[in-house]
PDB file of N, CA and C in Angstrom:
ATOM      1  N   UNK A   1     -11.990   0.366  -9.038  1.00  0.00           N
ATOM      2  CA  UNK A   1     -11.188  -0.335  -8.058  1.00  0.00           C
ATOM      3  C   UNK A   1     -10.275  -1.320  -8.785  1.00  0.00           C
ATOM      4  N   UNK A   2      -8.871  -0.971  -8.423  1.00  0.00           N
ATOM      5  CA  UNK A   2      -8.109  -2.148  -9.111  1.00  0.00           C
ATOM      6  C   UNK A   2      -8.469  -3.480  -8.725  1.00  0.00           C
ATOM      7  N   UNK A   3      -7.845  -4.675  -9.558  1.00  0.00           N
ATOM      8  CA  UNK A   3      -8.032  -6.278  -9.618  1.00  0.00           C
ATOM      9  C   UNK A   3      -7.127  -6.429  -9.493  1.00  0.00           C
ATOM     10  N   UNK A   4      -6.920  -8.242  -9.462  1.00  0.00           N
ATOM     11  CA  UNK A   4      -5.621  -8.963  -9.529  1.00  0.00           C
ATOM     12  C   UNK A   4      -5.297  -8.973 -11.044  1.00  0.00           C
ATOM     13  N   UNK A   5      -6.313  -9.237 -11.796  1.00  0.00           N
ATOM     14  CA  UNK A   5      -5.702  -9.423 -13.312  1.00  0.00           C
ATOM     15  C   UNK A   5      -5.233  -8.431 -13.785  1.00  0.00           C
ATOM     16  N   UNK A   6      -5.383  -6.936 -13.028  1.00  0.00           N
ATOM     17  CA  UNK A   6      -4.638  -5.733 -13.550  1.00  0.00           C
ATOM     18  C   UNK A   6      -3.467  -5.925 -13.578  1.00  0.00           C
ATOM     19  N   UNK A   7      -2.584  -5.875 -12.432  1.00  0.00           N
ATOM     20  CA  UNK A   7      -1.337  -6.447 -12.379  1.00  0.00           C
ATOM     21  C   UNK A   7      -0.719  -7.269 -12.781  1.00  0.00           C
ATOM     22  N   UNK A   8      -1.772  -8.630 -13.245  1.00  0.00           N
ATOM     23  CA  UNK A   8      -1.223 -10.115 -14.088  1.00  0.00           C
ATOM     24  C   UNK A   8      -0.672  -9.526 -15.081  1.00  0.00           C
ATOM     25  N   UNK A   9      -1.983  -7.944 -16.064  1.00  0.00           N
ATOM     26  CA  UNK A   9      -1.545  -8.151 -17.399  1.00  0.00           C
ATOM     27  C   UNK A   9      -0.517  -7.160 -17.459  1.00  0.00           C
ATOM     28  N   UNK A  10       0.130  -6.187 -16.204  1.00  0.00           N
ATOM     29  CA  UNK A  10       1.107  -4.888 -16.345  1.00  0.00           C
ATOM     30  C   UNK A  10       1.970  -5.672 -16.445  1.00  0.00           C
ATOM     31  N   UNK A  11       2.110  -6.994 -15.913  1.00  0.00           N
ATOM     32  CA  UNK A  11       3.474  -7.592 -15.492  1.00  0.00           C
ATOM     33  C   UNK A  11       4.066  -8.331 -16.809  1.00  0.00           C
ATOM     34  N   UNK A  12       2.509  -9.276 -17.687  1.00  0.00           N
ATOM     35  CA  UNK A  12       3.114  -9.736 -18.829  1.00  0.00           C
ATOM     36  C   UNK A  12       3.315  -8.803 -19.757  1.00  0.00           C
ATOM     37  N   UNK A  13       2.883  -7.824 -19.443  1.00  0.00           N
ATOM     38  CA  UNK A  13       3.158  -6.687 -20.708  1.00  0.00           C
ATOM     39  C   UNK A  13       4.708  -6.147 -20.109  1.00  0.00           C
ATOM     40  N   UNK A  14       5.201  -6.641 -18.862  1.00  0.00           N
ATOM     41  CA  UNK A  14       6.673  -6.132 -18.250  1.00  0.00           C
ATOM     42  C   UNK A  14       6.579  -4.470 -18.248  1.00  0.00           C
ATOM     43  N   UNK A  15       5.662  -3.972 -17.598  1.00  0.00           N
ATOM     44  CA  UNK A  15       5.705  -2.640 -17.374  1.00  0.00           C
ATOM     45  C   UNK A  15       5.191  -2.408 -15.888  1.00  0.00           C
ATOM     46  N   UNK A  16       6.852  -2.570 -15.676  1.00  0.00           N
ATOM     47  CA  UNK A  16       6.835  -2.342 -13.853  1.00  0.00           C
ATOM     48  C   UNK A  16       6.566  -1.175 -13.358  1.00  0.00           C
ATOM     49  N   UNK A  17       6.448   0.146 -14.502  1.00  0.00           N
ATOM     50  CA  UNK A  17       5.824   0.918 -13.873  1.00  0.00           C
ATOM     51  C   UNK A  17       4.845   0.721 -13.162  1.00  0.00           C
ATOM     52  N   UNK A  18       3.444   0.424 -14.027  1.00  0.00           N
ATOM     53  CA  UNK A  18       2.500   0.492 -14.068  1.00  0.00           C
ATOM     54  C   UNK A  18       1.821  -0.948 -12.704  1.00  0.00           C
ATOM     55  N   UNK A  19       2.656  -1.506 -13.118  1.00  0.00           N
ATOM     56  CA  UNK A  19       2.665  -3.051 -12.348  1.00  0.00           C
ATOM     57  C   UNK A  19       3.236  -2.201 -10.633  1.00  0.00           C
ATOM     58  N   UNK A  20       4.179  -1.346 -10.653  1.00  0.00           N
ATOM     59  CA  UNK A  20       3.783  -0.745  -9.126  1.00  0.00           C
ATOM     60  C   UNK A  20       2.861  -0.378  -8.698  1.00  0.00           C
ATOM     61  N   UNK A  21       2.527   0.807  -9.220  1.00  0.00           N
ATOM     62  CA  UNK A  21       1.188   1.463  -8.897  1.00  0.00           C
ATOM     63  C   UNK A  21       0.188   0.616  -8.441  1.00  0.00           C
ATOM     64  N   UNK A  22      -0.185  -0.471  -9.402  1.00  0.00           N
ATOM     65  CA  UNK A  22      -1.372  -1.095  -9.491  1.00  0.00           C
ATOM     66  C   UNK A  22      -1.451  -2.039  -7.851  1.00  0.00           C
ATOM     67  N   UNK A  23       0.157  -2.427  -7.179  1.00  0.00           N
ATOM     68  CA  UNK A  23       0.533  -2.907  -6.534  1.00  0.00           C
ATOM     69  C   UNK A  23       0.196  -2.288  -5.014  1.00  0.00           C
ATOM     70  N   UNK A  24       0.706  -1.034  -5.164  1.00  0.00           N
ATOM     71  CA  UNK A  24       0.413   0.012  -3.801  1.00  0.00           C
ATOM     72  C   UNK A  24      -1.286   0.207  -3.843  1.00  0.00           C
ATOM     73  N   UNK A  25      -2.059   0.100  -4.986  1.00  0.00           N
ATOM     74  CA  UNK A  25      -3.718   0.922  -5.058  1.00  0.00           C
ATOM     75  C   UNK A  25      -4.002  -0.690  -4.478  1.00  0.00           C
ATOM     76  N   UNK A  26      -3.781  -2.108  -5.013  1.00  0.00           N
ATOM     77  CA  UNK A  26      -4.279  -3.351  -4.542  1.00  0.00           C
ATOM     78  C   UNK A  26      -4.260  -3.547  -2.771  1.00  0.00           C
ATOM     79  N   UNK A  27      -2.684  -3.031  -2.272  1.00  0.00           N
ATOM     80  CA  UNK A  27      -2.672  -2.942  -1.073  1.00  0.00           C
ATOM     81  C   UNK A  27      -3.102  -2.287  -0.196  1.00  0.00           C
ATOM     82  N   UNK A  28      -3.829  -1.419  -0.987  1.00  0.00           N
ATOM     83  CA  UNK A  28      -4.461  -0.240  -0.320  1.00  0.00           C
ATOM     84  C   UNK A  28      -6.108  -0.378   0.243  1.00  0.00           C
ATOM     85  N   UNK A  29      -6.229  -1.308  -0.801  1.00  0.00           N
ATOM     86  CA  UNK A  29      -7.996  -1.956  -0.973  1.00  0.00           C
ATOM     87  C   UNK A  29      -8.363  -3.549  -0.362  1.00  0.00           C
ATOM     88  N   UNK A  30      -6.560  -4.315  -0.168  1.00  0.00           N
ATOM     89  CA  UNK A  30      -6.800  -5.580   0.274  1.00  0.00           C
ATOM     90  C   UNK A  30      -5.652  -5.465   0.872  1.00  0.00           C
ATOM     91  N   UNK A  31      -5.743  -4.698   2.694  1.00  0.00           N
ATOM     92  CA  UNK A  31      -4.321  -5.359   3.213  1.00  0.00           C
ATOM     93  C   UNK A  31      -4.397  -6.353   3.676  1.00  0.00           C
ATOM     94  N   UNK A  32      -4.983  -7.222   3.701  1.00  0.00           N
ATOM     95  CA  UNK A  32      -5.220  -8.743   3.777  1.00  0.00           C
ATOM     96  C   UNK A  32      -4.966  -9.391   2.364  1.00  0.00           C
ATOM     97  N   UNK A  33      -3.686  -9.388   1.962  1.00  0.00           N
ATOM     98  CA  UNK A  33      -4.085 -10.606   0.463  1.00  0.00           C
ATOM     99  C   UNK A  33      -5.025 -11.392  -0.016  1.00  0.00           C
ATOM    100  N   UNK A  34      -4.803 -12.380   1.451  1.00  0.00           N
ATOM    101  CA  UNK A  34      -6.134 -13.395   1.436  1.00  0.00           C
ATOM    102  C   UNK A  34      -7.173 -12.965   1.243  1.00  0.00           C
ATOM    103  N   UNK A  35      -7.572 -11.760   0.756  1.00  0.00           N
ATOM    104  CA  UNK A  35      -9.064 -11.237   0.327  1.00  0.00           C
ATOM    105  C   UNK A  35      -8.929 -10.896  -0.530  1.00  0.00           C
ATOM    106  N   UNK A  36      -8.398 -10.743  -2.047  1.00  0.00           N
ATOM    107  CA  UNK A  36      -8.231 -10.693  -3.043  1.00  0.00           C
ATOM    108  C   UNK A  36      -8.837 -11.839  -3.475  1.00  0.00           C
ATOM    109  N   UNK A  37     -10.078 -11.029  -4.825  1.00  0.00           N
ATOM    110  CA  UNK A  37     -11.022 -11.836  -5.412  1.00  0.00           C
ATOM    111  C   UNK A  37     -10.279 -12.613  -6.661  1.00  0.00           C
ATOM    112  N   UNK A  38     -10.980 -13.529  -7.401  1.00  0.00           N
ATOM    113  CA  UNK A  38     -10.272 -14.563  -7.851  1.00  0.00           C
ATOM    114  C   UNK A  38     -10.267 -13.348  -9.067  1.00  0.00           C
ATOM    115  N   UNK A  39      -9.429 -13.781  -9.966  1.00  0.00           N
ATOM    116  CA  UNK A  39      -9.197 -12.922 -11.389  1.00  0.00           C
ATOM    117  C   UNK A  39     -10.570 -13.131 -12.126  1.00  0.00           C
ATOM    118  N   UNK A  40     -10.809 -12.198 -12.556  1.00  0.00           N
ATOM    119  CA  UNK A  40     -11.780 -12.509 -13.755  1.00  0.00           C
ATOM    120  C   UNK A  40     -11.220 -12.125 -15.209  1.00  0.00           C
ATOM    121  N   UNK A  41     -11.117 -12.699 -15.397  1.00  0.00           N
ATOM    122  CA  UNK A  41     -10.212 -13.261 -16.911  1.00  0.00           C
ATOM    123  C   UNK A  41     -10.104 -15.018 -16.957  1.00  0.00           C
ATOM    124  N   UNK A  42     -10.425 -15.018 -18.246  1.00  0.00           N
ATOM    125  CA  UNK A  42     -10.695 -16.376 -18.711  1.00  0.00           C
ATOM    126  C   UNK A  42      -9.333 -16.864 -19.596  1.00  0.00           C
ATOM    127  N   UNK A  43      -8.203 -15.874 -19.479  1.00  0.00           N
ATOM    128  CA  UNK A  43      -7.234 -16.312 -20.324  1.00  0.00           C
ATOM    129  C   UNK A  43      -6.044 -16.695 -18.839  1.00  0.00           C
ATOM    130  N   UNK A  44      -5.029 -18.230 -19.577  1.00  0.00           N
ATOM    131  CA  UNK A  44      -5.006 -19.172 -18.201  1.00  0.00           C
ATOM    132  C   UNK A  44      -3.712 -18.258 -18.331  1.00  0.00           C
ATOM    133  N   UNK A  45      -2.913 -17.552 -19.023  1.00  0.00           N
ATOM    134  CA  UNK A  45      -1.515 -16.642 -18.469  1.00  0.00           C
ATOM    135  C   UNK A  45      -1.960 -16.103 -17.727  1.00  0.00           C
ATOM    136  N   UNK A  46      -3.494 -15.067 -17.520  1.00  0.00           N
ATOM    137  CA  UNK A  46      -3.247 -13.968 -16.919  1.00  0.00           C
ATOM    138  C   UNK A  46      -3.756 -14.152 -15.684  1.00  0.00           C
ATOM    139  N   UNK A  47      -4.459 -15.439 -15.534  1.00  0.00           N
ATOM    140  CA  UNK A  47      -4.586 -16.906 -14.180  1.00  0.00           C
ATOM    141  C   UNK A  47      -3.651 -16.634 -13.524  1.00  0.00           C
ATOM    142  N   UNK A  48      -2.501 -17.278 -14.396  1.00  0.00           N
ATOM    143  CA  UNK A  48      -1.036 -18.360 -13.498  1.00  0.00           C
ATOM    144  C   UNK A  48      -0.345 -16.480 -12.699  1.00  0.00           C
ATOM    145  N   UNK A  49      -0.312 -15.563 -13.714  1.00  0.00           N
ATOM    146  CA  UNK A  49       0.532 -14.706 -13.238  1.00  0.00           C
ATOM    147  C   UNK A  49      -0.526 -13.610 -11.908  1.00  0.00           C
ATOM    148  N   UNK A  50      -1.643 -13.822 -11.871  1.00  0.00           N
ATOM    149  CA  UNK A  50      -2.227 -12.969 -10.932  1.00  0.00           C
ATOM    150  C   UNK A  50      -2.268 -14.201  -9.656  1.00  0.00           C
ATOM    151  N   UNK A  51      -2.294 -15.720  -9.676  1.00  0.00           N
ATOM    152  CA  UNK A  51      -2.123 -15.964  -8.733  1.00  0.00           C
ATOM    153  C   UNK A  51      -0.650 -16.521  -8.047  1.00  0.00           C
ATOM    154  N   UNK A  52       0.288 -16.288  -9.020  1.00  0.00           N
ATOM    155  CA  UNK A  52       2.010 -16.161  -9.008  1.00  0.00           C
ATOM    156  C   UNK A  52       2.185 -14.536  -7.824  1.00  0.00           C
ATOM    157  N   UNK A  53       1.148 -13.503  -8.685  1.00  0.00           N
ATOM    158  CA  UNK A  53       1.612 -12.242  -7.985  1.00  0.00           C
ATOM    159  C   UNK A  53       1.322 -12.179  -6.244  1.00  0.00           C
ATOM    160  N   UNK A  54      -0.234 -12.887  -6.287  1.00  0.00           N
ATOM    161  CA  UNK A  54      -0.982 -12.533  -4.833  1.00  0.00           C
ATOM    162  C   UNK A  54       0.100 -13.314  -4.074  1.00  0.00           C
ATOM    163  N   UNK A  55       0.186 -14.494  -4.329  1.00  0.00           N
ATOM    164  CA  UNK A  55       0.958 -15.243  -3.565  1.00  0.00           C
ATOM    165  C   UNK A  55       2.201 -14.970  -3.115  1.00  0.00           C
ATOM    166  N   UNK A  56       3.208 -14.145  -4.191  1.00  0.00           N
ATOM    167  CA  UNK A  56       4.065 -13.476  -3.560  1.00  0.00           C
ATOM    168  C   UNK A  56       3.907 -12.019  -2.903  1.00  0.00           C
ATOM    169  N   UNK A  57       2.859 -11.526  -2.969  1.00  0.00           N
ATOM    170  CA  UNK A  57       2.628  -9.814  -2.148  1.00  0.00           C
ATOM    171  C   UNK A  57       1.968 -10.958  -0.527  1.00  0.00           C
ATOM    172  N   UNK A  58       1.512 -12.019  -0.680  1.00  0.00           N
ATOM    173  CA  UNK A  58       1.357 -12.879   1.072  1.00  0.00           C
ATOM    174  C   UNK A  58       2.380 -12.881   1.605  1.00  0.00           C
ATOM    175  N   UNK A  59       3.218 -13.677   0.774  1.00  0.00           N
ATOM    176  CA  UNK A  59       4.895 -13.889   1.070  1.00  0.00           C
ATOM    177  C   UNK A  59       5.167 -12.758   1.887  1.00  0.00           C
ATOM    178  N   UNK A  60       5.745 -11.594   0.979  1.00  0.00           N
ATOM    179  CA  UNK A  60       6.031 -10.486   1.439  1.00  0.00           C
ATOM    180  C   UNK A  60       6.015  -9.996   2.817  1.00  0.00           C
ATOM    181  N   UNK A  61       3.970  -9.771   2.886  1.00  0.00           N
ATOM    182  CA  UNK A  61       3.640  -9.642   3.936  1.00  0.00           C
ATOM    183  C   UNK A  61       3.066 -10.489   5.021  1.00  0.00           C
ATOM    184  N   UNK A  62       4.029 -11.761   5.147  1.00  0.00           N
ATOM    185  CA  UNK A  62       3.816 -12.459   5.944  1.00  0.00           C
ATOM    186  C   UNK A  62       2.537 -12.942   6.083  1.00  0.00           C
ATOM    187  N   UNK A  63       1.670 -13.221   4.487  1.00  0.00           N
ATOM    188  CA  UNK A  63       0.018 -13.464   5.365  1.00  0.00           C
ATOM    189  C   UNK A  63      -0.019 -14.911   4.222  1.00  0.00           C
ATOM    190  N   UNK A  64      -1.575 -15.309   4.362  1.00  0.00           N
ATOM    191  CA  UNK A  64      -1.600 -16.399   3.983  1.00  0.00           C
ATOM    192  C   UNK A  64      -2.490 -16.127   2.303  1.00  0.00           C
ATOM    193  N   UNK A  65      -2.185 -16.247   1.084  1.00  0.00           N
ATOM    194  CA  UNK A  65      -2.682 -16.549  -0.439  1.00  0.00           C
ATOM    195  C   UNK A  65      -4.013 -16.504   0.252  1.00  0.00           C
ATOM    196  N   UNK A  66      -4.549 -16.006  -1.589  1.00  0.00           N
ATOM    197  CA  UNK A  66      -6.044 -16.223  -1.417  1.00  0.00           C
ATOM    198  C   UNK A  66      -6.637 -17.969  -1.817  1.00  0.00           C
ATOM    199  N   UNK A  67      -6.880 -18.213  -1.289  1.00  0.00           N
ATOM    200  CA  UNK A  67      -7.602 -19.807  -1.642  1.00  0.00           C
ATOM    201  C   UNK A  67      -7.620 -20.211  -3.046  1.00  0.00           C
ATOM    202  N   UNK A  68      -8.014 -18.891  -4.172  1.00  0.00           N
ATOM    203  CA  UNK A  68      -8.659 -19.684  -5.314  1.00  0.00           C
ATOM    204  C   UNK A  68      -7.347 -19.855  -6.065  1.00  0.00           C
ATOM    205  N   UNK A  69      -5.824 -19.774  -5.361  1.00  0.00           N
ATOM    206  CA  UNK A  69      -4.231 -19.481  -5.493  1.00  0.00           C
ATOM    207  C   UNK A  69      -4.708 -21.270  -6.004  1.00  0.00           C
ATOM    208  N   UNK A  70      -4.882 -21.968  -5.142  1.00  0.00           N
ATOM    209  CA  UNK A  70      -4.193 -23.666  -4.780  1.00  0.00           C
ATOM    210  C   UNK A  70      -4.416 -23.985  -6.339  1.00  0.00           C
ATOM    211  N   UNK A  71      -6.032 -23.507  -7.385  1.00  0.00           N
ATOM    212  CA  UNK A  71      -6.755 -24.022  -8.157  1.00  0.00           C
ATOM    213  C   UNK A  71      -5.873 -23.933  -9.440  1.00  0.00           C
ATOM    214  N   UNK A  72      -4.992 -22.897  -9.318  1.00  0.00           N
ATOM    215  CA  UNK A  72      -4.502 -22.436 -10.727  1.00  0.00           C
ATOM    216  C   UNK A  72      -2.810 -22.979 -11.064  1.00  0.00           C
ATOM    217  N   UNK A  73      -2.948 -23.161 -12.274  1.00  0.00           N
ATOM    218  CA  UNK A  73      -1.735 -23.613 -12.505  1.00  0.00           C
ATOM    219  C   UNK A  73      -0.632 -23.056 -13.193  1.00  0.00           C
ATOM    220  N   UNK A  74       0.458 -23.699 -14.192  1.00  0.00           N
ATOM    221  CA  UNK A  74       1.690 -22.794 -14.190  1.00  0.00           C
ATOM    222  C   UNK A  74       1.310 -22.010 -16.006  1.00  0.00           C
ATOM    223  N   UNK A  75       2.495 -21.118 -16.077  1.00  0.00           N
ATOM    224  CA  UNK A  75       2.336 -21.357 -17.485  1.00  0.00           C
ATOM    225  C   UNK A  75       2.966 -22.358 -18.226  1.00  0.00           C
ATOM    226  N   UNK A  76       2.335 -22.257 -19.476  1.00  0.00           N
ATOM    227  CA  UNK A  76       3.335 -23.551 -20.317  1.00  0.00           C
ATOM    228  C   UNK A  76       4.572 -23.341 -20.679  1.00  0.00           C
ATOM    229  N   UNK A  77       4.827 -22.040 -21.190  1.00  0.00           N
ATOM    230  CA  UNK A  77       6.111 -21.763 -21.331  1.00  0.00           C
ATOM    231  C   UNK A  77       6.565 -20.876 -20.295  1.00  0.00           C
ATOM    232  N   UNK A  78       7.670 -20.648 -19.827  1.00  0.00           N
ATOM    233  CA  UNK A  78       8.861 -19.587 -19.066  1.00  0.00           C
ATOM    234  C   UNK A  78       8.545 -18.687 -19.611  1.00  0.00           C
ATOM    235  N   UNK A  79       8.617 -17.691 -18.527  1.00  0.00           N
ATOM    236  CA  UNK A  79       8.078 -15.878 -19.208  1.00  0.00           C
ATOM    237  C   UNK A  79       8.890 -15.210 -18.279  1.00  0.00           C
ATOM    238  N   UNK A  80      10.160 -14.105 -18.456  1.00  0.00           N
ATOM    239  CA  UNK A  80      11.071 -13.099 -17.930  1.00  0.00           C
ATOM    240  C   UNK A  80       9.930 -11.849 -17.718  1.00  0.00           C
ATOM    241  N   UNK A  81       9.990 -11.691 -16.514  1.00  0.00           N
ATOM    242  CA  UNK A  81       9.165 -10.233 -16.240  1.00  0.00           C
ATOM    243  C   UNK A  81      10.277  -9.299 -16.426  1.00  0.00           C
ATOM    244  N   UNK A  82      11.110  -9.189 -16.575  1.00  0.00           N
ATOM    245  CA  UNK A  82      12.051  -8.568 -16.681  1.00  0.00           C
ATOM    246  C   UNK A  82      12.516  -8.517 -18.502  1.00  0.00           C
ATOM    247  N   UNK A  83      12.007  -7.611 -19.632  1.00  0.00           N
ATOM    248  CA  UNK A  83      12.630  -8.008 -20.486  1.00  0.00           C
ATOM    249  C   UNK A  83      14.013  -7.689 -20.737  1.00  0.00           C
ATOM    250  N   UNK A  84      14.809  -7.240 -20.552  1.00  0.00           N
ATOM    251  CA  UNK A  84      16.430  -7.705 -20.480  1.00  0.00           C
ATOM    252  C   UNK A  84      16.692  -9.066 -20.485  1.00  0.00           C
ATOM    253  N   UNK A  85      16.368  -9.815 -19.237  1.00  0.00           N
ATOM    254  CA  UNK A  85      16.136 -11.116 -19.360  1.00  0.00           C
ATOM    255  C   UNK A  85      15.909 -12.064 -20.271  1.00  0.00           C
ATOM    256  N   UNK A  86      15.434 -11.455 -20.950  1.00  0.00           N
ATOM    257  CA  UNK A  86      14.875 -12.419 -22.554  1.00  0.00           C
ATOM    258  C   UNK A  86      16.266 -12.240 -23.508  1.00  0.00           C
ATOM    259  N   UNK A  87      16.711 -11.270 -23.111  1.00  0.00           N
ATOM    260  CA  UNK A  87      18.299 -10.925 -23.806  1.00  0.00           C
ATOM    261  C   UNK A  87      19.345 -10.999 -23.382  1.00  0.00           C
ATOM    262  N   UNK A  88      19.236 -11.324 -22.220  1.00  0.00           N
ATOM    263  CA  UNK A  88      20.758 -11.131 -21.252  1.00  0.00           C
ATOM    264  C   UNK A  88      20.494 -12.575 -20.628  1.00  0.00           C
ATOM    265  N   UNK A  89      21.469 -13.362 -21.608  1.00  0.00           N
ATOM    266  CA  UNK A  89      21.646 -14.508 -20.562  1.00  0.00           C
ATOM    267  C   UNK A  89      21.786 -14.775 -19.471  1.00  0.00           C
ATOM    268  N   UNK A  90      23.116 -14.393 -18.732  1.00  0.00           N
ATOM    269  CA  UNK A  90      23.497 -14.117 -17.255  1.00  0.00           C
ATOM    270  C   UNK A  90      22.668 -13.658 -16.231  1.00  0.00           C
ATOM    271  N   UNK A  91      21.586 -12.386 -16.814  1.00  0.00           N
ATOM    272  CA  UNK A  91      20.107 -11.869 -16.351  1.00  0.00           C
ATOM    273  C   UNK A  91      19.290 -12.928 -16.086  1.00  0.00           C
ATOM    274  N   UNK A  92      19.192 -13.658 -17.371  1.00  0.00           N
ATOM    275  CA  UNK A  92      18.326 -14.739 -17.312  1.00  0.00           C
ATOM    276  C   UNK A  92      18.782 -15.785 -16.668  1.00  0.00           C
ATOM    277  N   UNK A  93      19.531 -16.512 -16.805  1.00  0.00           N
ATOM    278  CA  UNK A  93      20.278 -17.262 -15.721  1.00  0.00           C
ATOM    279  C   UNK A  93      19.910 -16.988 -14.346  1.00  0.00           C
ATOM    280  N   UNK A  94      20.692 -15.891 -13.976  1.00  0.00           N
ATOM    281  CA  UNK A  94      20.176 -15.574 -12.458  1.00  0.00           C
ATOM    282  C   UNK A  94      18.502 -15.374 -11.852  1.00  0.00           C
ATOM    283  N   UNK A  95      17.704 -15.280 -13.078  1.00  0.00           N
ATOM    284  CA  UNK A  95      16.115 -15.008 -12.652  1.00  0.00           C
ATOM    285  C   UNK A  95      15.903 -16.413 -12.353  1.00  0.00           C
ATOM    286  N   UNK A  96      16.167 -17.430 -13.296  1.00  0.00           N
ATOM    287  CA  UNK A  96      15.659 -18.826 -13.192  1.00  0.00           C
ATOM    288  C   UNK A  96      16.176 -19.115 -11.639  1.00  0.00           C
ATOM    289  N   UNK A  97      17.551 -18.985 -11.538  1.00  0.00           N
ATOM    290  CA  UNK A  97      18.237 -19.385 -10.131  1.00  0.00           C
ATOM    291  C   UNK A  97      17.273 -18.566  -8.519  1.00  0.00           C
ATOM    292  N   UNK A  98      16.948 -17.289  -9.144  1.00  0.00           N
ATOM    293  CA  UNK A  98      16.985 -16.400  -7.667  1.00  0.00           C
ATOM    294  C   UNK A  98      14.894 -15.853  -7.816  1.00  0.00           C
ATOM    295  N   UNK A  99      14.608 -16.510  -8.756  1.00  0.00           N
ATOM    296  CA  UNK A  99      13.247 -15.864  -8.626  1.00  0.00           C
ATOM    297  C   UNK A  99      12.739 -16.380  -7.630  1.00  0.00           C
ATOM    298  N   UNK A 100      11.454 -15.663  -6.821  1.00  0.00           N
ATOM    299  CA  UNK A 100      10.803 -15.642  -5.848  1.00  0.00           C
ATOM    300  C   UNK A 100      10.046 -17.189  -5.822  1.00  0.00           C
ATOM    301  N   UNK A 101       9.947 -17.951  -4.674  1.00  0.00           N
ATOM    302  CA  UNK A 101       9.065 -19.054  -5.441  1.00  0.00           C
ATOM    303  C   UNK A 101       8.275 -19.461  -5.637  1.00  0.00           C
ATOM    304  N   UNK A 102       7.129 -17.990  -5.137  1.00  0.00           N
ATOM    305  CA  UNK A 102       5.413 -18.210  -5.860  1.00  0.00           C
ATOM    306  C   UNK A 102       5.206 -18.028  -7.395  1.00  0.00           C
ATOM    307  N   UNK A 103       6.672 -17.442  -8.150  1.00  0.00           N
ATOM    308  CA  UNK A 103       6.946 -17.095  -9.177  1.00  0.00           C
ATOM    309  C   UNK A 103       7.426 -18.114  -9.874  1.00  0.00           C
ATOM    310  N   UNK A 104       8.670 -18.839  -9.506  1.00  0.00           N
ATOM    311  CA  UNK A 104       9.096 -19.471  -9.959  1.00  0.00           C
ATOM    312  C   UNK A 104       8.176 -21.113  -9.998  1.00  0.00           C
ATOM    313  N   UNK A 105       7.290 -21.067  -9.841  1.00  0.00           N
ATOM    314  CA  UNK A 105       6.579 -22.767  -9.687  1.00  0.00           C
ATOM    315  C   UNK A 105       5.550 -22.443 -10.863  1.00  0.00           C
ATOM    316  N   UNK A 106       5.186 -21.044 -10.887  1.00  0.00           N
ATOM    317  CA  UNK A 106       3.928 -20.499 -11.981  1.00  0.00           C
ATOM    318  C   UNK A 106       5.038 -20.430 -13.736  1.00  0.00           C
ATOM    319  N   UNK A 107       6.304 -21.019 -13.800  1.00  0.00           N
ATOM    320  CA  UNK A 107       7.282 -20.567 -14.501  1.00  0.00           C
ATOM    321  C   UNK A 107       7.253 -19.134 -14.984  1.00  0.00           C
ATOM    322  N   UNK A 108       7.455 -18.051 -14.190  1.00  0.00           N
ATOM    323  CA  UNK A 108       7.663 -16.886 -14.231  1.00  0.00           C
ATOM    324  C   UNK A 108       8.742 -16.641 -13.150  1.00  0.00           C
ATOM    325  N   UNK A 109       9.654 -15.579 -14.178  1.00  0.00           N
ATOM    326  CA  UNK A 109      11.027 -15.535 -13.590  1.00  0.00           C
ATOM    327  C   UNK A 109      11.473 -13.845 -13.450  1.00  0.00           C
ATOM    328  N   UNK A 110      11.987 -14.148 -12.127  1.00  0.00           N
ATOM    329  CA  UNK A 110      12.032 -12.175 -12.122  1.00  0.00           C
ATOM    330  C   UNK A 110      13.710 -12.521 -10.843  1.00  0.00           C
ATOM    331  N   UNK A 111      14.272 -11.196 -11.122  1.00  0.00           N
ATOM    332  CA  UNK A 111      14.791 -10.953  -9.680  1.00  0.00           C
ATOM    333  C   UNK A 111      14.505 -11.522  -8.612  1.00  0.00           C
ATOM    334  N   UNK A 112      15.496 -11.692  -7.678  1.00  0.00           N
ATOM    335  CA  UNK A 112      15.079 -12.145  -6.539  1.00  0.00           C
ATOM    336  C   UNK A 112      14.217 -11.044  -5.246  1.00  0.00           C
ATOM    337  N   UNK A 113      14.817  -9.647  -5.994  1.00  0.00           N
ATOM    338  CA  UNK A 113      13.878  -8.652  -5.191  1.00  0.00           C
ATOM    339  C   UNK A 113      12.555  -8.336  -5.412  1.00  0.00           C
ATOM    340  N   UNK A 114      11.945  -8.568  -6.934  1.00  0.00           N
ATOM    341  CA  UNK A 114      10.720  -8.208  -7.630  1.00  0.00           C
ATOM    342  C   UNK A 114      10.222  -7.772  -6.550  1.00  0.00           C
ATOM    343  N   UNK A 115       9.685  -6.451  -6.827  1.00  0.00           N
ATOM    344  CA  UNK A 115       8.461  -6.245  -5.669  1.00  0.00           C
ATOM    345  C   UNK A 115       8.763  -6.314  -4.269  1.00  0.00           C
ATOM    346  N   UNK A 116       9.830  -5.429  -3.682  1.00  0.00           N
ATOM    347  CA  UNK A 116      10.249  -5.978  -2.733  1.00  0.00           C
ATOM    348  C   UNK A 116       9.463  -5.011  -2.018  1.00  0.00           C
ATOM    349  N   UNK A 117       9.603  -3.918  -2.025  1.00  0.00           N
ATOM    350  CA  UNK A 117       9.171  -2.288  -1.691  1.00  0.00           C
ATOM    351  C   UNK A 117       7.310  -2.786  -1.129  1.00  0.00           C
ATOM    352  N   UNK A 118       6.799  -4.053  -1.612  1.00  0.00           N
ATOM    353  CA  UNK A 118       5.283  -4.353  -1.127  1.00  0.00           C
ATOM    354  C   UNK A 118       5.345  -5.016   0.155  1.00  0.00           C
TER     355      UNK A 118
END
């Protein structure tokens, strides 16, 4: 059964393939967000970005984060889910400006559509 930290780590690894999939099998097993179990992973990136992700698939679908969301905090540095972004200024520019803002508070920066299709 997929996790949240599956998706934390497709996303820092920026493989949106894989980071879909994992996205449609999560929604498939929790259409309630708010029931998504806390990550189990002890490393605090793959924390900030699985509770950056849940919080925006709530968004999405209009529901409310899972609770153990409030506990976790940002990363230390800015991270482009998008790697172009890391190379394309103007890319990057516009992620900082238009990212989502369960994303953007965890300093993770994507499109303003990331994940829209959830």
């Amino acid at each position: 059964m997929v996790a949240i930290h599956q998706l934390a780590e497709a996303a820092l690894r920026r493989d949106t393939i894989q980071l879909r999939a994992l996205v449609h099998e999560l929604l498939s097993v929790y259409p309630d967000v708010g029931n998504v179990p806390v990550p189990q992973s002890t490393d605090t990136r793959v924390q900030a970005a699985s509770a950056a992700l849940a919080e925006l698939l709530a968004l999405r679908r209009e529901q409310n984060p899972p609770p153990w969301c409030e506990r976790v905090g940002a990363l230390e540095e800015p991270f482009y889910l998008l790697a172009s972004a890391a190379r394309m200024r103007r890319l990057r520019e516009q992620c900082e400006r238009e990212s989502p803002g369960p994303l953007r508070v965890r300093k993770l920066y994507a499109p303003a559509d990331f994940l829209t299709f959830a």
